[in-house]
C-alpha atoms as a PDB file:
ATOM      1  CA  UNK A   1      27.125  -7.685  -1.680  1.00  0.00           C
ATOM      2  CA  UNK A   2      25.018  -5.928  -4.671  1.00  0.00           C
ATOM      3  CA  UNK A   3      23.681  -2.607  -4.676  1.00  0.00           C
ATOM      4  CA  UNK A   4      20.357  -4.184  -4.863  1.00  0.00           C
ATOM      5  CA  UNK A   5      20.665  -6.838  -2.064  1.00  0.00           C
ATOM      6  CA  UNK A   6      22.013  -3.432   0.539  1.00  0.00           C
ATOM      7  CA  UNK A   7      18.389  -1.865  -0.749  1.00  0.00           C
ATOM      8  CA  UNK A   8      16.600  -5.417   0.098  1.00  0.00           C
ATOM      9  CA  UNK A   9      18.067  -5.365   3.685  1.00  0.00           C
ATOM     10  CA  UNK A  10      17.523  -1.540   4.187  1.00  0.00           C
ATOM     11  CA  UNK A  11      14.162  -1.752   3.196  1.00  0.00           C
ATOM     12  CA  UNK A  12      13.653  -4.923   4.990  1.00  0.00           C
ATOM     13  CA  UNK A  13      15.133  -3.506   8.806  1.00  0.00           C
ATOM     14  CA  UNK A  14      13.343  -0.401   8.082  1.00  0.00           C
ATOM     15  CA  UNK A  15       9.826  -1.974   7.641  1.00  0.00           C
ATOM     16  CA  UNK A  16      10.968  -4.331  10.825  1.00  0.00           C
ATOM     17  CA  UNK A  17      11.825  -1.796  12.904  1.00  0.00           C
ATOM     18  CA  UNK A  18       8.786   0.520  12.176  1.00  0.00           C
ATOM     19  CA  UNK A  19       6.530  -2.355  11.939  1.00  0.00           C
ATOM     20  CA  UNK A  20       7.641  -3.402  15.483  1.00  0.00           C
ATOM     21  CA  UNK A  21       7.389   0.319  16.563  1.00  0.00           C
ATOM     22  CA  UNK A  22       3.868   1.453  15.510  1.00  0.00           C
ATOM     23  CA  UNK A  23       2.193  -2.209  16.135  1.00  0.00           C
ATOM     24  CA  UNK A  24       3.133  -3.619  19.262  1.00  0.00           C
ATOM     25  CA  UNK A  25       4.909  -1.097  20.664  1.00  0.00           C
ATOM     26  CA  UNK A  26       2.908   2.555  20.538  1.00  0.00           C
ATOM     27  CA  UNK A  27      -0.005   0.878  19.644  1.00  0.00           C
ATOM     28  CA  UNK A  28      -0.067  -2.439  21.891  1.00  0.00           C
ATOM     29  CA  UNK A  29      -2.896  -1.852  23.306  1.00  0.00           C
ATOM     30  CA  UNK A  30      -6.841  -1.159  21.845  1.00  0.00           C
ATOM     31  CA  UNK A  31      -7.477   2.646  21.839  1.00  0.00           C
ATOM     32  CA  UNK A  32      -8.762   4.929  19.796  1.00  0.00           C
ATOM     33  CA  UNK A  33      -6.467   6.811  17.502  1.00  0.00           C
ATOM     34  CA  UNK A  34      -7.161  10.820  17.432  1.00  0.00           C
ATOM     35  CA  UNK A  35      -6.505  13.293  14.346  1.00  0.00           C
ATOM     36  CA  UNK A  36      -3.487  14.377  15.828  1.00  0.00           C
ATOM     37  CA  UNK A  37      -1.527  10.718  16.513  1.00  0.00           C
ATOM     38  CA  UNK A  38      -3.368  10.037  12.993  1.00  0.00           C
ATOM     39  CA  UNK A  39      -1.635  12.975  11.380  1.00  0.00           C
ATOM     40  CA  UNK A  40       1.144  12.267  13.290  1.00  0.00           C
ATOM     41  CA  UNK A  41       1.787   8.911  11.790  1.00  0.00           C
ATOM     42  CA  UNK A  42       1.035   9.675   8.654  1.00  0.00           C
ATOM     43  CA  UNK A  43       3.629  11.928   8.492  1.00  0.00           C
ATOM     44  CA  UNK A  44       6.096   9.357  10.082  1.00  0.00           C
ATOM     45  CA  UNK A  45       5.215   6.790   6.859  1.00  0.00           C
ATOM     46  CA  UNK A  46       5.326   9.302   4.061  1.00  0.00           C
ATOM     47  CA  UNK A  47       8.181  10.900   5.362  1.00  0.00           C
ATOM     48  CA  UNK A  48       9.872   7.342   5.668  1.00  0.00           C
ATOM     49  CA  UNK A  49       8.965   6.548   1.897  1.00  0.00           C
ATOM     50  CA  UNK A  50      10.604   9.886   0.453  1.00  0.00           C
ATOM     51  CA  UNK A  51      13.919   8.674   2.584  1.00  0.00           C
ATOM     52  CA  UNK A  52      13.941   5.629   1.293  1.00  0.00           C
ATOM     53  CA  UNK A  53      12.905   7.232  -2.553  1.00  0.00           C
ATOM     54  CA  UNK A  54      16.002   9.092  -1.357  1.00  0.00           C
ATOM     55  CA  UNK A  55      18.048   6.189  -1.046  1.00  0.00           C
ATOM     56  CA  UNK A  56      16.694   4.166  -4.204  1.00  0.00           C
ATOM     57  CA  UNK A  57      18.282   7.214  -5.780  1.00  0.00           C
ATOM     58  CA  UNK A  58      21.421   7.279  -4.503  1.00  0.00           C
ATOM     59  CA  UNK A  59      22.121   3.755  -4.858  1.00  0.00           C
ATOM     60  CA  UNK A  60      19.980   2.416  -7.743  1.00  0.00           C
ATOM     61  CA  UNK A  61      19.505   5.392 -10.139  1.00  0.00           C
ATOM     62  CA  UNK A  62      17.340   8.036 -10.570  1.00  0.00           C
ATOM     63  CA  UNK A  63      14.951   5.751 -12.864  1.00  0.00           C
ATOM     64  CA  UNK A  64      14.398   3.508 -10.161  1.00  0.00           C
ATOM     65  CA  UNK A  65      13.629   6.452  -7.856  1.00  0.00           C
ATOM     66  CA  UNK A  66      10.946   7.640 -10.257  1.00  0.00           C
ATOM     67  CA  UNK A  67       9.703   4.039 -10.658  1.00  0.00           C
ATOM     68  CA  UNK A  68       8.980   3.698  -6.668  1.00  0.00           C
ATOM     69  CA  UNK A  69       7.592   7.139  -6.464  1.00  0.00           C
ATOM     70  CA  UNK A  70       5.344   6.561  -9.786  1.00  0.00           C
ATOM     71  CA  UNK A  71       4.533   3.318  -7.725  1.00  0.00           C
ATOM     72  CA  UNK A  72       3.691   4.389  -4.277  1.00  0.00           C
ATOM     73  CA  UNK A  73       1.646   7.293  -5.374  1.00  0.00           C
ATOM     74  CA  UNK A  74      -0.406   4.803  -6.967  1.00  0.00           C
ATOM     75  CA  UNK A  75      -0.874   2.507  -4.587  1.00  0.00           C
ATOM     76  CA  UNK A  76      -1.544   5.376  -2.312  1.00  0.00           C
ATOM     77  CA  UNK A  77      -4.345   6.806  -4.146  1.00  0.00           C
ATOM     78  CA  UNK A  78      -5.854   3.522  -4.469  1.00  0.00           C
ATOM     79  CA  UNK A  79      -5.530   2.785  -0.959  1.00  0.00           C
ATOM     80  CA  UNK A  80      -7.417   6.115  -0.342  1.00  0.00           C
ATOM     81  CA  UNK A  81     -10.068   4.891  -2.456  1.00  0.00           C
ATOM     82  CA  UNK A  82     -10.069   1.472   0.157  1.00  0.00           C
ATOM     83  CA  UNK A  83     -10.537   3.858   2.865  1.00  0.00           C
ATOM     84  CA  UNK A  84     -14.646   4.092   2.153  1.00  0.00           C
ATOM     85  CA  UNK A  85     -14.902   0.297   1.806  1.00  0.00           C
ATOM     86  CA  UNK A  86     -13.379   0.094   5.385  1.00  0.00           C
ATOM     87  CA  UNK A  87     -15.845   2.500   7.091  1.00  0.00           C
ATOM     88  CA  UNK A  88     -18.645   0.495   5.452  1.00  0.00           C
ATOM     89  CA  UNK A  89     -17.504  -2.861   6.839  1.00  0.00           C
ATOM     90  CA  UNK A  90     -16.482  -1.377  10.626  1.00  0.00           C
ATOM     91  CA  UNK A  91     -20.167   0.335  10.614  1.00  0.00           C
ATOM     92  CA  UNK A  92     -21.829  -2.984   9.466  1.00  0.00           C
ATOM     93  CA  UNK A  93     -20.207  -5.133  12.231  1.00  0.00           C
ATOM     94  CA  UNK A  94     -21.211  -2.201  14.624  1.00  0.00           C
ATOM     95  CA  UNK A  95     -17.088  -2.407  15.814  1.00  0.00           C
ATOM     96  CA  UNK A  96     -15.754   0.498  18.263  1.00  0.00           C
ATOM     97  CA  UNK A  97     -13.568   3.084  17.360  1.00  0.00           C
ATOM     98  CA  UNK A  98     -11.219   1.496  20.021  1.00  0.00           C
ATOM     99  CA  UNK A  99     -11.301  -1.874  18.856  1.00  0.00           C
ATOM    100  CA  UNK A 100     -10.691  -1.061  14.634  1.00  0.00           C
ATOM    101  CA  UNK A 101      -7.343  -0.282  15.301  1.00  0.00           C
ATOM    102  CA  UNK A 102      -6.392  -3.761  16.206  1.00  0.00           C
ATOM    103  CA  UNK A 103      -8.497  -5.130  12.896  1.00  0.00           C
ATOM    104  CA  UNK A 104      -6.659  -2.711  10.788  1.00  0.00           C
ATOM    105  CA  UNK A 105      -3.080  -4.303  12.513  1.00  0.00           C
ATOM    106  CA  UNK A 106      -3.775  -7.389  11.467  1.00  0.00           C
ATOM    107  CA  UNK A 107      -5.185  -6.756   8.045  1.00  0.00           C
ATOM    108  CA  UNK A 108      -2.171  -4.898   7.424  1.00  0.00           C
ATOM    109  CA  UNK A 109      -0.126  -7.855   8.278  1.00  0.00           C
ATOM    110  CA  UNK A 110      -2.252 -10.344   6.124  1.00  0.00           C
ATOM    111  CA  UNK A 111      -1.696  -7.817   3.917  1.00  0.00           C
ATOM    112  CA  UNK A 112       1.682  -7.842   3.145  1.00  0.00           C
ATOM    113  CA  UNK A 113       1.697 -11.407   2.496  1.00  0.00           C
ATOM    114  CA  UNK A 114      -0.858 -11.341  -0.142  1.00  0.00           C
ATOM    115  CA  UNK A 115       0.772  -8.795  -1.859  1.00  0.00           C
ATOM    116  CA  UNK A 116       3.950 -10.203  -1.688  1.00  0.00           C
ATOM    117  CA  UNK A 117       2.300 -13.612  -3.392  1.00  0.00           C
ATOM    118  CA  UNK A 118       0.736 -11.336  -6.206  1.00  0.00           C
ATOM    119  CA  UNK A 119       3.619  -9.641  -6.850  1.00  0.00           C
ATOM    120  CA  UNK A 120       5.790 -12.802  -7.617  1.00  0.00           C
ATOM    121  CA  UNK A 121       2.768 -14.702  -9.372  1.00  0.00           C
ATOM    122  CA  UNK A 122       1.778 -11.503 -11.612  1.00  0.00           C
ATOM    123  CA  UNK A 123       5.823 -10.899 -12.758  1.00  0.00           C
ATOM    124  CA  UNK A 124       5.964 -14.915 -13.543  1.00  0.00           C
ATOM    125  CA  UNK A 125       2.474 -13.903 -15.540  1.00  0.00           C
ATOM    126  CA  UNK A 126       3.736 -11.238 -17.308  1.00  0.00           C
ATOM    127  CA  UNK A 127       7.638 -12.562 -17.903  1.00  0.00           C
ATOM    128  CA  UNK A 128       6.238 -16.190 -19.570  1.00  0.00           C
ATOM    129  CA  UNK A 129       3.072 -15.161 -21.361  1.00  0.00           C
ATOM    130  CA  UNK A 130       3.586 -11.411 -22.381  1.00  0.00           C
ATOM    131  CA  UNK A 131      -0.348 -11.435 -23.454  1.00  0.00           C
ATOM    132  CA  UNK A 132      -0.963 -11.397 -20.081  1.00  0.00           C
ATOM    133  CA  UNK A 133       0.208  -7.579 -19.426  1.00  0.00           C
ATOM    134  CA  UNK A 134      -3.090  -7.090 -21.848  1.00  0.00           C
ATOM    135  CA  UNK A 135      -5.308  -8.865 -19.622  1.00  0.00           C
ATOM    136  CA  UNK A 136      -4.201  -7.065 -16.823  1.00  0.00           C
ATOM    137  CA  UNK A 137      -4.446  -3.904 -18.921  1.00  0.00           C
ATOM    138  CA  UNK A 138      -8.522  -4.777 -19.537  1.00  0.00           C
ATOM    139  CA  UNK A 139      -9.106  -5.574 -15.881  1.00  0.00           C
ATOM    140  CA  UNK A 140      -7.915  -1.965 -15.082  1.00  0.00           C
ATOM    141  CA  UNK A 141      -9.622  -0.390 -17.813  1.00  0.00           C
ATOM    142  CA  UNK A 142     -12.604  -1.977 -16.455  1.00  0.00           C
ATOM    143  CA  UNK A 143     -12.419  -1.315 -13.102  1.00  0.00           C
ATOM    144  CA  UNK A 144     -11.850   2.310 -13.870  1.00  0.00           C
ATOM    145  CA  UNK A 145     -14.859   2.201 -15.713  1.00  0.00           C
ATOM    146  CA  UNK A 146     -16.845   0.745 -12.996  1.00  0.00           C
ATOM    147  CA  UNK A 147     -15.381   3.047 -10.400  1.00  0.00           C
ATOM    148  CA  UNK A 148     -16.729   5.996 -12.285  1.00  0.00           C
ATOM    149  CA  UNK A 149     -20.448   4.740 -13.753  1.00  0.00           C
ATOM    150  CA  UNK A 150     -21.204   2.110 -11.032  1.00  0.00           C
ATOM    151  CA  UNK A 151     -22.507   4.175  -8.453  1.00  0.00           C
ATOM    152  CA  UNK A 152     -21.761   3.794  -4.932  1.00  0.00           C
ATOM    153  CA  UNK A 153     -20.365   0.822  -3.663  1.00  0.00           C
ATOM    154  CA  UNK A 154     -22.074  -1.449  -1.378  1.00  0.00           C
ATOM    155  CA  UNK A 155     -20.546  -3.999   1.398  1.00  0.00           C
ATOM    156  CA  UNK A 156     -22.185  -7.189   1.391  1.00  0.00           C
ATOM    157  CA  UNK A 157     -20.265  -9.748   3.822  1.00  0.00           C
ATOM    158  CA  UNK A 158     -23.461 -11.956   4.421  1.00  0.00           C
ATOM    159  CA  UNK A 159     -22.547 -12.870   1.116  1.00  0.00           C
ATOM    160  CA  UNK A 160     -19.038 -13.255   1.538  1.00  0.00           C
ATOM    161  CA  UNK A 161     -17.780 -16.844   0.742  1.00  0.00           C
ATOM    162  CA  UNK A 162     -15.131 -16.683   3.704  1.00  0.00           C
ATOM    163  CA  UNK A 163     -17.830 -15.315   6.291  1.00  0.00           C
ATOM    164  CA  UNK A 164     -20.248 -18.060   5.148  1.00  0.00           C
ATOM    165  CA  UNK A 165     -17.228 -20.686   5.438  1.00  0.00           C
ATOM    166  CA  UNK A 166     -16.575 -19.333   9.005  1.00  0.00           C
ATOM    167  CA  UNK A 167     -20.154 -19.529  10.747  1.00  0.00           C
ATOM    168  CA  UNK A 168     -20.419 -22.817   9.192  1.00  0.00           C
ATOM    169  CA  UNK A 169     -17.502 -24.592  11.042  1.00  0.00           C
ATOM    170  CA  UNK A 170     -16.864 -21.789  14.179  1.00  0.00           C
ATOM    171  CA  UNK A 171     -19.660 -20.961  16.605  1.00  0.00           C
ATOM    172  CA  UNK A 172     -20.154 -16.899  16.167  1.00  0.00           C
ATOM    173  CA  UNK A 173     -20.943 -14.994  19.358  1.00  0.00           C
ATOM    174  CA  UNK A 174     -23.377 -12.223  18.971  1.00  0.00           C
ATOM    175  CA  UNK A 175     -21.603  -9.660  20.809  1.00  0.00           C
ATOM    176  CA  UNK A 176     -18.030  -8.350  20.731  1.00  0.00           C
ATOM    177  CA  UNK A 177     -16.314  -9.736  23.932  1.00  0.00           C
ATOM    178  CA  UNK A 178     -13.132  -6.434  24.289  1.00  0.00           C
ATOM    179  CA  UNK A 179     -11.235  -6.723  21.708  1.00  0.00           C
ATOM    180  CA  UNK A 180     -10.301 -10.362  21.574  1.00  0.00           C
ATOM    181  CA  UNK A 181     -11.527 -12.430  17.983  1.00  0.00           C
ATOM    182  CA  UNK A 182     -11.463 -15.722  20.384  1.00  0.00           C
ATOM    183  CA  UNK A 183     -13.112 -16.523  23.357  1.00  0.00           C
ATOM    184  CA  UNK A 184     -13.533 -19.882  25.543  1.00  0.00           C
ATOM    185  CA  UNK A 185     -17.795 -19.760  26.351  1.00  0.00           C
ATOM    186  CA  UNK A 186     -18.599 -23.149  28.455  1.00  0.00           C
ATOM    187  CA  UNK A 187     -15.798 -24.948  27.264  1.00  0.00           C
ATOM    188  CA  UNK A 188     -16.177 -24.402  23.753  1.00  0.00           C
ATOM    189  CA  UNK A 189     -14.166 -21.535  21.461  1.00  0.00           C
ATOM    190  CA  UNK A 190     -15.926 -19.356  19.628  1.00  0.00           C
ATOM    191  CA  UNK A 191     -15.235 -16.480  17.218  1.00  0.00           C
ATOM    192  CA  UNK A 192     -16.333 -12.957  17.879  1.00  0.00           C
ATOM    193  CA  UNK A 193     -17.801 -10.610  15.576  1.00  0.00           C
ATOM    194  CA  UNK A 194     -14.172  -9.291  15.204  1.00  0.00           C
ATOM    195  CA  UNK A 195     -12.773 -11.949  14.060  1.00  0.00           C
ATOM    196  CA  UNK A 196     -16.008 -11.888  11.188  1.00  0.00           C
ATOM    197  CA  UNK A 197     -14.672  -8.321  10.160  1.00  0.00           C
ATOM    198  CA  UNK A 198     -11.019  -9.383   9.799  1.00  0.00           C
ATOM    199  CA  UNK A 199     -12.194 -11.834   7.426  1.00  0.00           C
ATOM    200  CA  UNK A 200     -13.943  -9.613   5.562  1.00  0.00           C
ATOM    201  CA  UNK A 201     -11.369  -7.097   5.705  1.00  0.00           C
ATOM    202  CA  UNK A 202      -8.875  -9.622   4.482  1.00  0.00           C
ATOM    203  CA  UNK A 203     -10.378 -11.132   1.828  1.00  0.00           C
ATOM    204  CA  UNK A 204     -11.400  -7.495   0.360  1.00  0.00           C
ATOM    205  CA  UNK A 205      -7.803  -6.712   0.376  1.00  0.00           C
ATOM    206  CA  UNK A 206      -7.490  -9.492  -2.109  1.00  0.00           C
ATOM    207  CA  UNK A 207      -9.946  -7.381  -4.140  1.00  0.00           C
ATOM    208  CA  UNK A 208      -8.181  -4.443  -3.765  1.00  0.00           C
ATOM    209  CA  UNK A 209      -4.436  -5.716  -4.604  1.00  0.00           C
ATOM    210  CA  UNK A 210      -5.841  -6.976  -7.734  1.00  0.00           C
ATOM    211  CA  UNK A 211      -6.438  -3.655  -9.072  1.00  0.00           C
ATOM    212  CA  UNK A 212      -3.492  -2.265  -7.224  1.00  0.00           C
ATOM    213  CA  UNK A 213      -0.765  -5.069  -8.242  1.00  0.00           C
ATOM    214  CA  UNK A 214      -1.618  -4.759 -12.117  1.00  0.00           C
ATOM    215  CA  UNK A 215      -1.112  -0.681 -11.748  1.00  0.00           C
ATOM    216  CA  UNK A 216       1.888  -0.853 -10.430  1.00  0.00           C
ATOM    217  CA  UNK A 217       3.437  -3.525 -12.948  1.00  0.00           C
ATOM    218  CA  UNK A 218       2.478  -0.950 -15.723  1.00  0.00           C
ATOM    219  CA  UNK A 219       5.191   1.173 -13.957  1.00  0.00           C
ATOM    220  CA  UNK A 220       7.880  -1.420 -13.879  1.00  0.00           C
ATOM    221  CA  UNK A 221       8.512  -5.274 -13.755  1.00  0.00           C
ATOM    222  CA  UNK A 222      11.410  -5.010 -10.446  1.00  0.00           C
ATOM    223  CA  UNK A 223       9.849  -6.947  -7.414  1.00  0.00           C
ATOM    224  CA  UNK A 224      11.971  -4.637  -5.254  1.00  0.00           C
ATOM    225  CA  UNK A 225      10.410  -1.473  -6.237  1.00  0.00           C
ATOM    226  CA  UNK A 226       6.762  -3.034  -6.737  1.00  0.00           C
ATOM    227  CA  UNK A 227       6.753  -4.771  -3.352  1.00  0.00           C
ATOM    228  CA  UNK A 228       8.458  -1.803  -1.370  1.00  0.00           C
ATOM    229  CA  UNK A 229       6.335   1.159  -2.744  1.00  0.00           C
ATOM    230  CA  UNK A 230       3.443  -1.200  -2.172  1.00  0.00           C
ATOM    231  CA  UNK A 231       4.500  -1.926   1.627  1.00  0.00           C
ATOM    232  CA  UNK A 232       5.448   1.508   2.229  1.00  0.00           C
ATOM    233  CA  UNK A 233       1.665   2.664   1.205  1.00  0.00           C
ATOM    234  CA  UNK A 234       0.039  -0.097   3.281  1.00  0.00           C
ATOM    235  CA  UNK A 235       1.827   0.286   6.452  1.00  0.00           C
ATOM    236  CA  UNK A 236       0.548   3.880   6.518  1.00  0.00           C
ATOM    237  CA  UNK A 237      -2.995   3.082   5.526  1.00  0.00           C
ATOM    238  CA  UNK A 238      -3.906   2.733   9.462  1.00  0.00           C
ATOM    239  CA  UNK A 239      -3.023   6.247  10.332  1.00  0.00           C
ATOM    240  CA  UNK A 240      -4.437   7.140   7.189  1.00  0.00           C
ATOM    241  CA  UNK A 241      -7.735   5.902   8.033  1.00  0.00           C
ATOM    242  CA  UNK A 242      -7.520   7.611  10.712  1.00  0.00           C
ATOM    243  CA  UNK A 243      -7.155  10.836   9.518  1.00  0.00           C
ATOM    244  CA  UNK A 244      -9.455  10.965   6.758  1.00  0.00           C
ATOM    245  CA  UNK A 245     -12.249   8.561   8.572  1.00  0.00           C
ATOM    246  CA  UNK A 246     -13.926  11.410   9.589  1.00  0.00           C
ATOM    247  CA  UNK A 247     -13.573  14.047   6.428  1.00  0.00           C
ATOM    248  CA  UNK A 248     -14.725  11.446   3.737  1.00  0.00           C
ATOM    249  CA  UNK A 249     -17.414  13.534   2.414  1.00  0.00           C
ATOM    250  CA  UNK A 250     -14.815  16.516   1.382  1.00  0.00           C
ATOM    251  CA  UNK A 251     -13.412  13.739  -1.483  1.00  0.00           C
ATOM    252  CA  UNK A 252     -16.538  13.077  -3.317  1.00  0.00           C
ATOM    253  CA  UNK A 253     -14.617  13.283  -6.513  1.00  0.00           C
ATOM    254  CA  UNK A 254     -12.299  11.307  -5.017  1.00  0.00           C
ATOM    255  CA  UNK A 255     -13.396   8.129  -6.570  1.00  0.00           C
ATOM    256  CA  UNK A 256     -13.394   9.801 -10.251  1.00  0.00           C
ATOM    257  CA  UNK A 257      -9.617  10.715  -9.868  1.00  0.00           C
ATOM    258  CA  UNK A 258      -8.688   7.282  -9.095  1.00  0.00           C
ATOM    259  CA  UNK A 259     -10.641   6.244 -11.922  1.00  0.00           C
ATOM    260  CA  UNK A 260      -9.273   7.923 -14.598  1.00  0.00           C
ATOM    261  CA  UNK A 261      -5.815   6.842 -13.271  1.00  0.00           C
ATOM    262  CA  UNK A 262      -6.893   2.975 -13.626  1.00  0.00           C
ATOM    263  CA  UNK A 263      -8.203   3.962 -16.735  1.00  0.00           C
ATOM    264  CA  UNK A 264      -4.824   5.524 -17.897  1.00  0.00           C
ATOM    265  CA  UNK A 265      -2.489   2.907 -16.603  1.00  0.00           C
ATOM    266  CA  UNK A 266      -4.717   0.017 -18.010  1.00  0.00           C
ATOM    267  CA  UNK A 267      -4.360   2.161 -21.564  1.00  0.00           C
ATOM    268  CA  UNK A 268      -0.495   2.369 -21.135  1.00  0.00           C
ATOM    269  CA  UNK A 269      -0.422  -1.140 -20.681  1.00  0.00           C
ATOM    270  CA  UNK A 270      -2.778  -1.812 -23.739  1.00  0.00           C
ATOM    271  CA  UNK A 271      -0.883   0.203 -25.778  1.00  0.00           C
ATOM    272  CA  UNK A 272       2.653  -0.289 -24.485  1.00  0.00           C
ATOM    273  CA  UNK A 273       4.168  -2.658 -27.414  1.00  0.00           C
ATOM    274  CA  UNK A 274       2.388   0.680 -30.025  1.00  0.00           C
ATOM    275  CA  UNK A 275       3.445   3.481 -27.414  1.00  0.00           C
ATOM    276  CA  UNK A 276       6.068   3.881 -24.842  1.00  0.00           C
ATOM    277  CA  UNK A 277       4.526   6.406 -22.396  1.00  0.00           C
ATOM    278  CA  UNK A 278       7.490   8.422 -20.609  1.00  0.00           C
ATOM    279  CA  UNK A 279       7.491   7.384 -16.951  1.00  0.00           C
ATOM    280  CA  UNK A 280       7.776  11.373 -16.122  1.00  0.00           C
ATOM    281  CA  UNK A 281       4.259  11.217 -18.374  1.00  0.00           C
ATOM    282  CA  UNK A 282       2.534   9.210 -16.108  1.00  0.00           C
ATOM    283  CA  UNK A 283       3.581  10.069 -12.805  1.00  0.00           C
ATOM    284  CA  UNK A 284       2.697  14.006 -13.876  1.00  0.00           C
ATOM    285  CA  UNK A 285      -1.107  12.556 -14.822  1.00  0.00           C
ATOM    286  CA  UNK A 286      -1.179  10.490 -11.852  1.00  0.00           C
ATOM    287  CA  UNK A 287      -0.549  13.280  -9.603  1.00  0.00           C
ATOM    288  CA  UNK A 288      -2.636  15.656 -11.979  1.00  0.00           C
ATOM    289  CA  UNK A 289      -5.763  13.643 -11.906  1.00  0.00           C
ATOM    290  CA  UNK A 290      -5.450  13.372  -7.888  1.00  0.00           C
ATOM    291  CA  UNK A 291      -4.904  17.087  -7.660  1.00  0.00           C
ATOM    292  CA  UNK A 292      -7.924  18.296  -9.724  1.00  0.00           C
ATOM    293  CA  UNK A 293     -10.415  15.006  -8.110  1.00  0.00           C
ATOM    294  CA  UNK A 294      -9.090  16.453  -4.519  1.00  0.00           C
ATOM    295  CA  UNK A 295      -9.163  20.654  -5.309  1.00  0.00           C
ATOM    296  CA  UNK A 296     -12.782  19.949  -6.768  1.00  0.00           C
ATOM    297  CA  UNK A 297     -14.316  17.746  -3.868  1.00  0.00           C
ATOM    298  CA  UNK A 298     -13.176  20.273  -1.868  1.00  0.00           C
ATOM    299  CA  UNK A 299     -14.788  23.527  -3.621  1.00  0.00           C
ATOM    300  CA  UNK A 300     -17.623  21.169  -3.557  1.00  0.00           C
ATOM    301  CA  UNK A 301     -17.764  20.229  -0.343  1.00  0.00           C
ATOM    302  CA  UNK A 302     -17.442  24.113   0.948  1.00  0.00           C
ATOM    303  CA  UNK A 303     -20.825  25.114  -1.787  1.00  0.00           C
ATOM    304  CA  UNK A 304     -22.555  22.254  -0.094  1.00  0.00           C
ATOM    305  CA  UNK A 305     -21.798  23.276   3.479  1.00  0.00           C
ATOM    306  CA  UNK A 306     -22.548  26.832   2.411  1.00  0.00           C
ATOM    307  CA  UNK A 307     -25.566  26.054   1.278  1.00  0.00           C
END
């Protein structure tokens, strides 16, 4: 057995175990989650990701240490970011505190297939038709761009092709019926306004991975490190949530730092066949760009609440 198939089944009985754990086990049943279980969590999943960085070192080198932690900062910023596009969607659908945390289970699970589908087709991309690393360069560039200039973003799911799909074909109740996305009403299944805000959760996380997938690959090209820094981030986005849900306003510069680190991926991959960009490079803007968006929302935030 290879160094790298020992790392595969690590990481895979690791996410198994923990996945079993915090989903079905702590959290089988609908409640809601307080700042201290949130922080709690939190701590559980990024402590878990700097063992298994750990690890990645010890077996696989310390460039493919740096590559995962380059990667999961990344994807952990960006799923920050996600964190405001959530609260919109759970406040449109009206859904209560107790019932998100079952959403945010599932989504998490949809999730990590999706991503594990983008990862594979964007390598294949990138490995047969090398001008496709500039393409996904642009995109980032782009969405940087957008992120910073476009104003605030706005949640839309009346508009949402998948939402649209679903009331055409599934009779919606009006009213959430507990937590379930299914109920049986005279005989005849119908959908829940849950099960509406999955699917809009879901297919948003499309949106999301293809900003996040195209990051990452400017990092490095192994599925094991791009899939495993990405499920590492997700799995702790719940408690995440959680923990930040209610302090959004202190990262109003938030957005801006995430920005500029699209912006500065999307360049490395535009330049990288003119400029090889040390990986220590980029992980040191990475984190600088978080720390000075995150230092300055919260000066910010403290003049405001002076004020």
């Amino acid at each position: 057995m290879t160094n790298r198939e020992m790392m595969w089944i690590a990481f895979a009985g690791i996410i198994t175990v923990m996945f079993i754990l915090d989903l079905f086990v702590f959290n089988r049943k609908s409640h809601e989650i307080g700042f201290r279980e949130a922080l709690a969590w939190t701590g559980v999943w990024v402590g878990l990701a700097m063992a298994f960085n750990v690890g990645v070192w010890y077996v696989l080198g310390s460039a493919k240490a740096l590559e995962f932690l380059t990667g999961y900062i990344i994807e952990e910023s960006l799923s920050v970011d996600n964190l405001f596009v959530f609260i919109m969607i759970f406040t449109y659908f009206k859904v209560a505190k107790a019932h998100q945390p079952k959403i945010l289970k599932w989504g998490i699970i949809g999730a990590l297939v999706m991503r594990g589908i983008f990862i594979v087709v964007g390598i294949q991309l990138i490995e047969r038709f090398h001008w496709m690393i500039y393409v996904f360069g642009a995109v980032l560039i782009y969405t940087g761009f957008k992120m910073a200039f476009g104003g605030d973003e706005e949640v839309h799911p009346e508009h949402n092709p998948l939402v649209k799909l679903v009331r055409r074909f599934i009779p919606i109740t009006k009213r959430a019926r507990g937590d379930h996305f299914f109920i049986r009403r005279r005989g005849i299944w119908a959908a829940t306004p849950l099960f509406l805000t999955l699917v809009v959760v879901e297919s948003t996380d499309v949106i999301f991975a293809v900003d996040s997938i195209p990051a990452v690959l400017a990092v490095t090209h192994d599925p094991f490190i791009v899939y495993s820094s990405n499920v590492f981030a997700i799995m702790g986005l719940r408690s995440l949530y959680y923990l930040l849900a209610n302090v959004m306003e202190m990262f109003a510069h938030l957005k801006l730092g995430v920005s500029v680190i699209l912006a500065f991926v999307g360049s490395k991959m535009l330049l990288s066949n003119l400029v090889e960009v040390p990986l220590q490079l980029s992980l040191g803007v990475i984190i600088g760009a978080l720390t000075i968006s995150i230092l300055t929302s919260v000066v910010a935030a403290k003049k405001t609440h002076r004020g």
